[in-house]
N, C-alpha and C. Protein backbone atom coordinates (compact mmCIF):
# COMPACT_ATOMS: atom_id res chain seq x y z
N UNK A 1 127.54 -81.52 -65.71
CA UNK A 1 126.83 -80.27 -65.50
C UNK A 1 125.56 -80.29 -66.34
N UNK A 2 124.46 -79.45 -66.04
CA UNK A 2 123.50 -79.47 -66.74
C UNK A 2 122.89 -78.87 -67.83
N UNK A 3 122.70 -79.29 -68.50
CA UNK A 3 122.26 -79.00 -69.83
C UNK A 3 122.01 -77.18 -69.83
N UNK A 4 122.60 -76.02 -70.55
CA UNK A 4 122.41 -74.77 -70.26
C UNK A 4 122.65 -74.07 -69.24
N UNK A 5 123.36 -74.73 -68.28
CA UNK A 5 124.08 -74.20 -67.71
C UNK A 5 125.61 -73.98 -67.80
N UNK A 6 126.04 -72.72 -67.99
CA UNK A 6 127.25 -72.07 -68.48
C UNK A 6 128.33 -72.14 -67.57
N UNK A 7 129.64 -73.04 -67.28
CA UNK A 7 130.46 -72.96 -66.03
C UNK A 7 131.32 -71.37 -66.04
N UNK A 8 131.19 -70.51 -65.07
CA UNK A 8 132.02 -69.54 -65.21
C UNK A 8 133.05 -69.77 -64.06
N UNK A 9 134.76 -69.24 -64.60
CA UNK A 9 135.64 -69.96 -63.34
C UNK A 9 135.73 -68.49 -62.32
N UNK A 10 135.29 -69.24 -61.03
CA UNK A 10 135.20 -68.46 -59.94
C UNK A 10 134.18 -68.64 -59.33
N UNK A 11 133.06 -68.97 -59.85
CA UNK A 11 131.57 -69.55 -59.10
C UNK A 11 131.14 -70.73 -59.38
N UNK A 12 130.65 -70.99 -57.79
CA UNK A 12 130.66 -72.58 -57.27
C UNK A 12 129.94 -73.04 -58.41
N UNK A 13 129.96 -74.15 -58.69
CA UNK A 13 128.22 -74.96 -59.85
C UNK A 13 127.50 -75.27 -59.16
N UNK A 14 125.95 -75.01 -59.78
CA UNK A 14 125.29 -75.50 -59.24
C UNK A 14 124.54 -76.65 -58.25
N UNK A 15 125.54 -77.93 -59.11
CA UNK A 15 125.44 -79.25 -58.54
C UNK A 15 126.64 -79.15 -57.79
N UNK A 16 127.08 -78.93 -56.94
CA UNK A 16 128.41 -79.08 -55.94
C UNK A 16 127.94 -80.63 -55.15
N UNK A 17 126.65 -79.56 -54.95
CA UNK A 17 125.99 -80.65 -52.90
C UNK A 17 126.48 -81.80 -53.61
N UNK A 18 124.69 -81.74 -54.67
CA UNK A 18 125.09 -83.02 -55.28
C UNK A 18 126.13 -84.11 -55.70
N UNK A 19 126.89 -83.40 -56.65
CA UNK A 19 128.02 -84.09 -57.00
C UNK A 19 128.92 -84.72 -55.79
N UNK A 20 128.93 -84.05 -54.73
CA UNK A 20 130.02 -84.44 -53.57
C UNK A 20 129.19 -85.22 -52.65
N UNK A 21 127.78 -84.67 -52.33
CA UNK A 21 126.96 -85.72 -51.17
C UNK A 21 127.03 -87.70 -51.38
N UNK A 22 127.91 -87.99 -52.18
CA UNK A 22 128.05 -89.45 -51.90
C UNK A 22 129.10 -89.50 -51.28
N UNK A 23 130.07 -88.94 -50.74
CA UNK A 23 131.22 -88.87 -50.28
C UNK A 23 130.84 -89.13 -49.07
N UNK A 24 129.67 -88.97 -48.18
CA UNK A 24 129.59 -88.56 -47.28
C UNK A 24 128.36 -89.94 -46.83
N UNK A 25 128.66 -89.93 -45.54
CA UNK A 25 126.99 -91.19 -45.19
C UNK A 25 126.03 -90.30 -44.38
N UNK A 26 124.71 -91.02 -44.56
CA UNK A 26 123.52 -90.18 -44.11
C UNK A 26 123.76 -89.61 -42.99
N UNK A 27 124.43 -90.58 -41.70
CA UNK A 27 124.63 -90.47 -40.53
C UNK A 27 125.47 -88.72 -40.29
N UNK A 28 126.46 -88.44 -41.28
CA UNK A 28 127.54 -87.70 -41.33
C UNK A 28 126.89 -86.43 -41.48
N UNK A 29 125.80 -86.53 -42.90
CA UNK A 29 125.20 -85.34 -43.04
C UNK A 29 124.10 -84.74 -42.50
N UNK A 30 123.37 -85.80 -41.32
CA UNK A 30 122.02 -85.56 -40.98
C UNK A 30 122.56 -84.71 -39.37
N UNK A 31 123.76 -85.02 -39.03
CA UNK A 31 124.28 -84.92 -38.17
C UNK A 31 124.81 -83.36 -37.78
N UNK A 32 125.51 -83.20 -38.78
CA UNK A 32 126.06 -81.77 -39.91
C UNK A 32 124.46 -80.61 -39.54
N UNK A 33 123.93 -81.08 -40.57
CA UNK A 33 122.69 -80.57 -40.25
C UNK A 33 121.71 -80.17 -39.17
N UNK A 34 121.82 -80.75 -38.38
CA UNK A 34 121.32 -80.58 -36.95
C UNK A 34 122.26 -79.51 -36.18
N UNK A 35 123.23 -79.43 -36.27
CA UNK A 35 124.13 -78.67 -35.69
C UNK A 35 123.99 -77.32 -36.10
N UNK A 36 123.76 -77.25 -37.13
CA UNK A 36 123.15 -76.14 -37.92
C UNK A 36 122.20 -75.43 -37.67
N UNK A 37 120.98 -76.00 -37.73
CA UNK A 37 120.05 -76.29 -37.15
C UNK A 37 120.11 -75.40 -35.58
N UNK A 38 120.42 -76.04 -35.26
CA UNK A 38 120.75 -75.49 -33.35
C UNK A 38 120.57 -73.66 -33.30
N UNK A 39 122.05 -73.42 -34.33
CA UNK A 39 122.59 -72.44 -34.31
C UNK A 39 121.11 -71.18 -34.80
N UNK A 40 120.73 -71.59 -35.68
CA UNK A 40 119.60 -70.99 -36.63
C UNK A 40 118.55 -70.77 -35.75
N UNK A 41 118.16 -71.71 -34.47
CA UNK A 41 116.42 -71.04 -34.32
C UNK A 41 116.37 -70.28 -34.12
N UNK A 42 116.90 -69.00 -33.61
CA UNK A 42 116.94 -67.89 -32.66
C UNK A 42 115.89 -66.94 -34.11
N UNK A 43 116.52 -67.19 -35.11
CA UNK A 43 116.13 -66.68 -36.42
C UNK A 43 114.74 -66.91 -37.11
N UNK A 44 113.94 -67.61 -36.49
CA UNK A 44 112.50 -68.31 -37.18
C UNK A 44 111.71 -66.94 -36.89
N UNK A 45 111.21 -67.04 -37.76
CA UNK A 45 109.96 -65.45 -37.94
C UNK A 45 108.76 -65.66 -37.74
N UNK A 46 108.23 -67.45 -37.57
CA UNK A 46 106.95 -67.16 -37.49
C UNK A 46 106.94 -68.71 -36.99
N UNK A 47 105.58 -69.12 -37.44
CA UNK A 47 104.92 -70.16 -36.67
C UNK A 47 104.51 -71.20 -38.02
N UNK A 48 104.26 -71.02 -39.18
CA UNK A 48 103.85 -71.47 -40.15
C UNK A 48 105.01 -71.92 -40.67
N UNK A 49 105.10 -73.46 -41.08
CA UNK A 49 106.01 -74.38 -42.11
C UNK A 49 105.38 -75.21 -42.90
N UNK A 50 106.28 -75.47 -43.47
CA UNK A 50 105.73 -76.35 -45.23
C UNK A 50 106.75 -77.48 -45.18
N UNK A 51 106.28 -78.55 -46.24
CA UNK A 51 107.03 -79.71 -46.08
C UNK A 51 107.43 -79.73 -47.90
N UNK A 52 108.53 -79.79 -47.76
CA UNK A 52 108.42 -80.33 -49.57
C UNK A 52 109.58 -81.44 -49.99
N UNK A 53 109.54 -82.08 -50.96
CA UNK A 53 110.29 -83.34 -51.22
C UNK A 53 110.92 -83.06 -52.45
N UNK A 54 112.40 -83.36 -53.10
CA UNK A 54 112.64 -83.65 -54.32
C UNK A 54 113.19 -84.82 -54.32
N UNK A 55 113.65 -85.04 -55.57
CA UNK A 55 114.46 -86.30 -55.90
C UNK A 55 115.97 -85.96 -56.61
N UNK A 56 116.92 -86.73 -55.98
CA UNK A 56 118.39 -86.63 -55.84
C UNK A 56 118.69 -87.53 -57.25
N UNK A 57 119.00 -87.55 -58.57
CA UNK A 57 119.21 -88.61 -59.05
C UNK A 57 120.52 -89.19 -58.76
N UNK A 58 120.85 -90.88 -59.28
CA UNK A 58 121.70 -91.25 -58.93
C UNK A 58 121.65 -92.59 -60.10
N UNK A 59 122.62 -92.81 -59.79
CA UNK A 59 122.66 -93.86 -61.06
C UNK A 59 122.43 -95.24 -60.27
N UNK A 60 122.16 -96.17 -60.85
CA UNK A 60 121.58 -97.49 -60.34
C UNK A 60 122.10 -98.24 -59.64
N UNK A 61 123.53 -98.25 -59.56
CA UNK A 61 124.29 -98.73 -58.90
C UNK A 61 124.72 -98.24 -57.23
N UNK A 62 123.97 -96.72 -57.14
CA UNK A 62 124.42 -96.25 -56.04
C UNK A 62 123.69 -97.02 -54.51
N UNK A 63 124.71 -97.06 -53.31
CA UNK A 63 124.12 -97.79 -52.45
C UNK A 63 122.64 -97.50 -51.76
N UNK A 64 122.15 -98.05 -51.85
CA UNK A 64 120.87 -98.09 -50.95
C UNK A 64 119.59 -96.90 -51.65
N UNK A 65 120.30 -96.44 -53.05
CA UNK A 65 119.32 -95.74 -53.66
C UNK A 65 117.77 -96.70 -53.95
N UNK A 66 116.67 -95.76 -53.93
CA UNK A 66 115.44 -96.37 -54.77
C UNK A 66 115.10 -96.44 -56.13
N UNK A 67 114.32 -96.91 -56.89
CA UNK A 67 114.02 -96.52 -57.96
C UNK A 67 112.69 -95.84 -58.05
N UNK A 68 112.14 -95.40 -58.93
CA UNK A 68 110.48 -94.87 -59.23
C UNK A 68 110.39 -94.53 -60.62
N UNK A 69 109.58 -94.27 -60.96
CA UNK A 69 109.21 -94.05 -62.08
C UNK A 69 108.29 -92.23 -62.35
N UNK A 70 108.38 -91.62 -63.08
CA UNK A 70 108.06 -90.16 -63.45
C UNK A 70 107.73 -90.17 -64.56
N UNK A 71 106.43 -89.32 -65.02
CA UNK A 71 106.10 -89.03 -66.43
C UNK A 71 106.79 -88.21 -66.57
N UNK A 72 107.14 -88.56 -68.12
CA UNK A 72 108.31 -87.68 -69.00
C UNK A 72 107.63 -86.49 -69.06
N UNK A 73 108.22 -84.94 -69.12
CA UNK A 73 107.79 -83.69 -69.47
C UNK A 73 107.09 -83.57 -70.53
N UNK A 74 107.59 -84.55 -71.89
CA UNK A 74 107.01 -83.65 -73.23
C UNK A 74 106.75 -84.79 -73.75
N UNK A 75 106.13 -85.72 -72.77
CA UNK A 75 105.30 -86.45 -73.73
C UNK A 75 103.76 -86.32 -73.11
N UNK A 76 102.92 -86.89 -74.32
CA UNK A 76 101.85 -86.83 -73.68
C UNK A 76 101.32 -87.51 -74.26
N UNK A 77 101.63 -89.03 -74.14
CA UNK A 77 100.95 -90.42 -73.82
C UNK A 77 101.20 -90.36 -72.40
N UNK A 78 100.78 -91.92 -72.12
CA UNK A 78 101.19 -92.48 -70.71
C UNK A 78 102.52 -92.91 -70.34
N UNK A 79 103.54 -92.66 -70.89
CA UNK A 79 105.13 -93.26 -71.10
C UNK A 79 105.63 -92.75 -70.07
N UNK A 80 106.56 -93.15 -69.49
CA UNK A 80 107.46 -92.79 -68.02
C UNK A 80 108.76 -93.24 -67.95
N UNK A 81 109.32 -92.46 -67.49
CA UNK A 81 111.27 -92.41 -67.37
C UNK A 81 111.41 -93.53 -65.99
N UNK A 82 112.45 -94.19 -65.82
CA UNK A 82 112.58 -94.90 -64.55
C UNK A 82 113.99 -93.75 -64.18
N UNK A 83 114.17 -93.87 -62.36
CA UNK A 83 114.56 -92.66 -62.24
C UNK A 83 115.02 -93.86 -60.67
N UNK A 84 116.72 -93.43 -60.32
CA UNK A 84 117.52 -93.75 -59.50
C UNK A 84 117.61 -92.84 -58.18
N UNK A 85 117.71 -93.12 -57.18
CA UNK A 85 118.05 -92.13 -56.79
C UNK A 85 117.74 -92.27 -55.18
N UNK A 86 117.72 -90.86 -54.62
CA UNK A 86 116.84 -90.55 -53.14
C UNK A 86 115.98 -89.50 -52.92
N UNK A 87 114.87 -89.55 -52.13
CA UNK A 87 114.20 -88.54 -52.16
C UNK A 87 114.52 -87.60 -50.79
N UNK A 88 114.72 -86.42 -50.72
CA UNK A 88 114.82 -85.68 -49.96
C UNK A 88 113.90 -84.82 -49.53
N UNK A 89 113.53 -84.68 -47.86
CA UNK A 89 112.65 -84.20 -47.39
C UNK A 89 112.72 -82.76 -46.80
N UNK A 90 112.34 -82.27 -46.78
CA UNK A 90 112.58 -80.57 -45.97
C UNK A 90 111.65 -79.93 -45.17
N UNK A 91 111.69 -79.51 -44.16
CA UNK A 91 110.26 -78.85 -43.15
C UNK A 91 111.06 -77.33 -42.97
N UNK A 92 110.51 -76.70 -43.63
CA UNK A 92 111.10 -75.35 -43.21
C UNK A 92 109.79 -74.38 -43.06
N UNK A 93 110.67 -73.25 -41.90
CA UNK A 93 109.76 -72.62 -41.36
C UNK A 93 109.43 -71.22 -42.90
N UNK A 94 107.98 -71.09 -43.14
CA UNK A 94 107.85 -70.38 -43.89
C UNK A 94 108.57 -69.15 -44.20
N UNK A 95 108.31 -67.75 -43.19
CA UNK A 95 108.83 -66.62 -43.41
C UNK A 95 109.52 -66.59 -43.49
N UNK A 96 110.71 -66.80 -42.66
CA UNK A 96 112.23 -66.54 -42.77
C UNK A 96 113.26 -67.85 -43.58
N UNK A 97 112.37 -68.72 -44.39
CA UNK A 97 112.48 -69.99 -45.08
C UNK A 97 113.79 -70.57 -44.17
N UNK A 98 114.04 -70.98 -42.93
CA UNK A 98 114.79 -71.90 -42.49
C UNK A 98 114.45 -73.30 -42.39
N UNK A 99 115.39 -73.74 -43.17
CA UNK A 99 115.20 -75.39 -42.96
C UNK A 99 115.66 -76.11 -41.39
N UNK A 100 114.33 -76.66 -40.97
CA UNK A 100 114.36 -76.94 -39.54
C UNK A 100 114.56 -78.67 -39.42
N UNK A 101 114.34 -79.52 -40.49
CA UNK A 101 114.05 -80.43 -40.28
C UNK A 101 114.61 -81.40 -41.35
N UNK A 102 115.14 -82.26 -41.82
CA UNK A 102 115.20 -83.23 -43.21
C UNK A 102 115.14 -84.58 -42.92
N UNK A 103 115.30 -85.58 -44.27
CA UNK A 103 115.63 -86.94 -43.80
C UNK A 103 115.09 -86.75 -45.58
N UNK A 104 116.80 -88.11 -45.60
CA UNK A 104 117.26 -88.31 -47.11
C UNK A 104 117.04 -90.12 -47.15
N UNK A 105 115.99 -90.61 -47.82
CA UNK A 105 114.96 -91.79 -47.83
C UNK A 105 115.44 -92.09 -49.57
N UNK A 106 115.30 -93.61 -49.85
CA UNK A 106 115.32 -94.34 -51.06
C UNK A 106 114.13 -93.79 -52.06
N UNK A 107 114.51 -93.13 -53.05
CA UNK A 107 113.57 -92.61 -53.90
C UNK A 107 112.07 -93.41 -54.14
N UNK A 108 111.80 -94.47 -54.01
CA UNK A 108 110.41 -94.93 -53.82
C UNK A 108 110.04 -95.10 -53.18
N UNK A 109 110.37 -94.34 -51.67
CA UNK A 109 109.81 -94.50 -50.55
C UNK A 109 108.15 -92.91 -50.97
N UNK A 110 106.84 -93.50 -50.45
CA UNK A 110 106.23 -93.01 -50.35
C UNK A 110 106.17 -91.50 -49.64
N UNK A 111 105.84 -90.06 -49.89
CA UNK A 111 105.85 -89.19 -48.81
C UNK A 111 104.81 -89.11 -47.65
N UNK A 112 103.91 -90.11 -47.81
CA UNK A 112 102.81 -89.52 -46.46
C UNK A 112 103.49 -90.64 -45.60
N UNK A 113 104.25 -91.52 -45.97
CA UNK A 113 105.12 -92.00 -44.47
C UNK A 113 106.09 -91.14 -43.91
N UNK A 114 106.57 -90.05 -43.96
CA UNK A 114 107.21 -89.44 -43.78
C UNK A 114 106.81 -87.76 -43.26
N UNK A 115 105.44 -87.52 -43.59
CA UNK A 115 104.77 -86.51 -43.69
C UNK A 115 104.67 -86.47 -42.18
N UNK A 116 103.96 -87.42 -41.78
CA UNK A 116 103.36 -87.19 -40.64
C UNK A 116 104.26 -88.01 -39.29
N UNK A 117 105.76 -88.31 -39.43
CA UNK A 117 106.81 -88.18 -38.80
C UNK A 117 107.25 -86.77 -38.56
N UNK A 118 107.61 -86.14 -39.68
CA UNK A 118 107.88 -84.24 -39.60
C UNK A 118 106.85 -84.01 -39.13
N UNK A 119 105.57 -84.18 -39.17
CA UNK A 119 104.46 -83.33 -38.62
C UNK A 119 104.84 -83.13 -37.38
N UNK A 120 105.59 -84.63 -36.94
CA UNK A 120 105.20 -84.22 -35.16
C UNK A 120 106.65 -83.95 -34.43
N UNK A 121 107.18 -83.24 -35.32
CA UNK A 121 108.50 -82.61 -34.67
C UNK A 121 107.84 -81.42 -33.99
């Protein structure tokens, strides 16, 4: 669990997805998702979406993860953390923030290869 965050028993933790999304293969959850998906458009409020990316960490060993590298928060030389993991993509429609779109990629995969795949959904 993460640093300052307090477990209280009865509410989920924060990291659930996380912690459990290796259980599962891309195929399983992209799949999941779409179905979802389906159910939801009726609900979109507008016409305007945004694309945004994070990073999933994972430890080095995990299958088919990437690596990259990130400047540390509180330093301020040029020094950088190396960082495991996947990057996760999201296209959701602004107003009513529904996520319409994803794809879960090896953390050093670049985002403008990916940008302009979602673009043309």
């Amino acid at each position: 669990m993460a640093e300052g965050i307090k477990k209280i028993a009865g509410v989920m933790e924060p990291f659930t997805l996380i912690d459990n999304i290796a259980k599962y293969s891309k195929d399983s959850v992209m799949k999941k998702f779409d179905t979802c998906v389906r159910h939801l458009r009726n609900q979109l409020m507008g016409t305007t979406y945004a694309l945004d990316s994070t990073i999933v960490e994972t430890d080095e060993e995990f299958p088919g993860c990437g690596m990259t590298k990130r400047k540390k928060e509180d330093s301020e030389d040029e020094s950088s953390e190396v960082i495991y993991g996947f990057k996760l993509f999201i296209l959701y429609e602004v107003k009513s923030r529904i996520v319409i779109a994803m794809d879960i990629v090896p953390a050093n995969e670049n985002d403008s290869n990916y940008f302009q795949i979602t673009y043309r959904l």
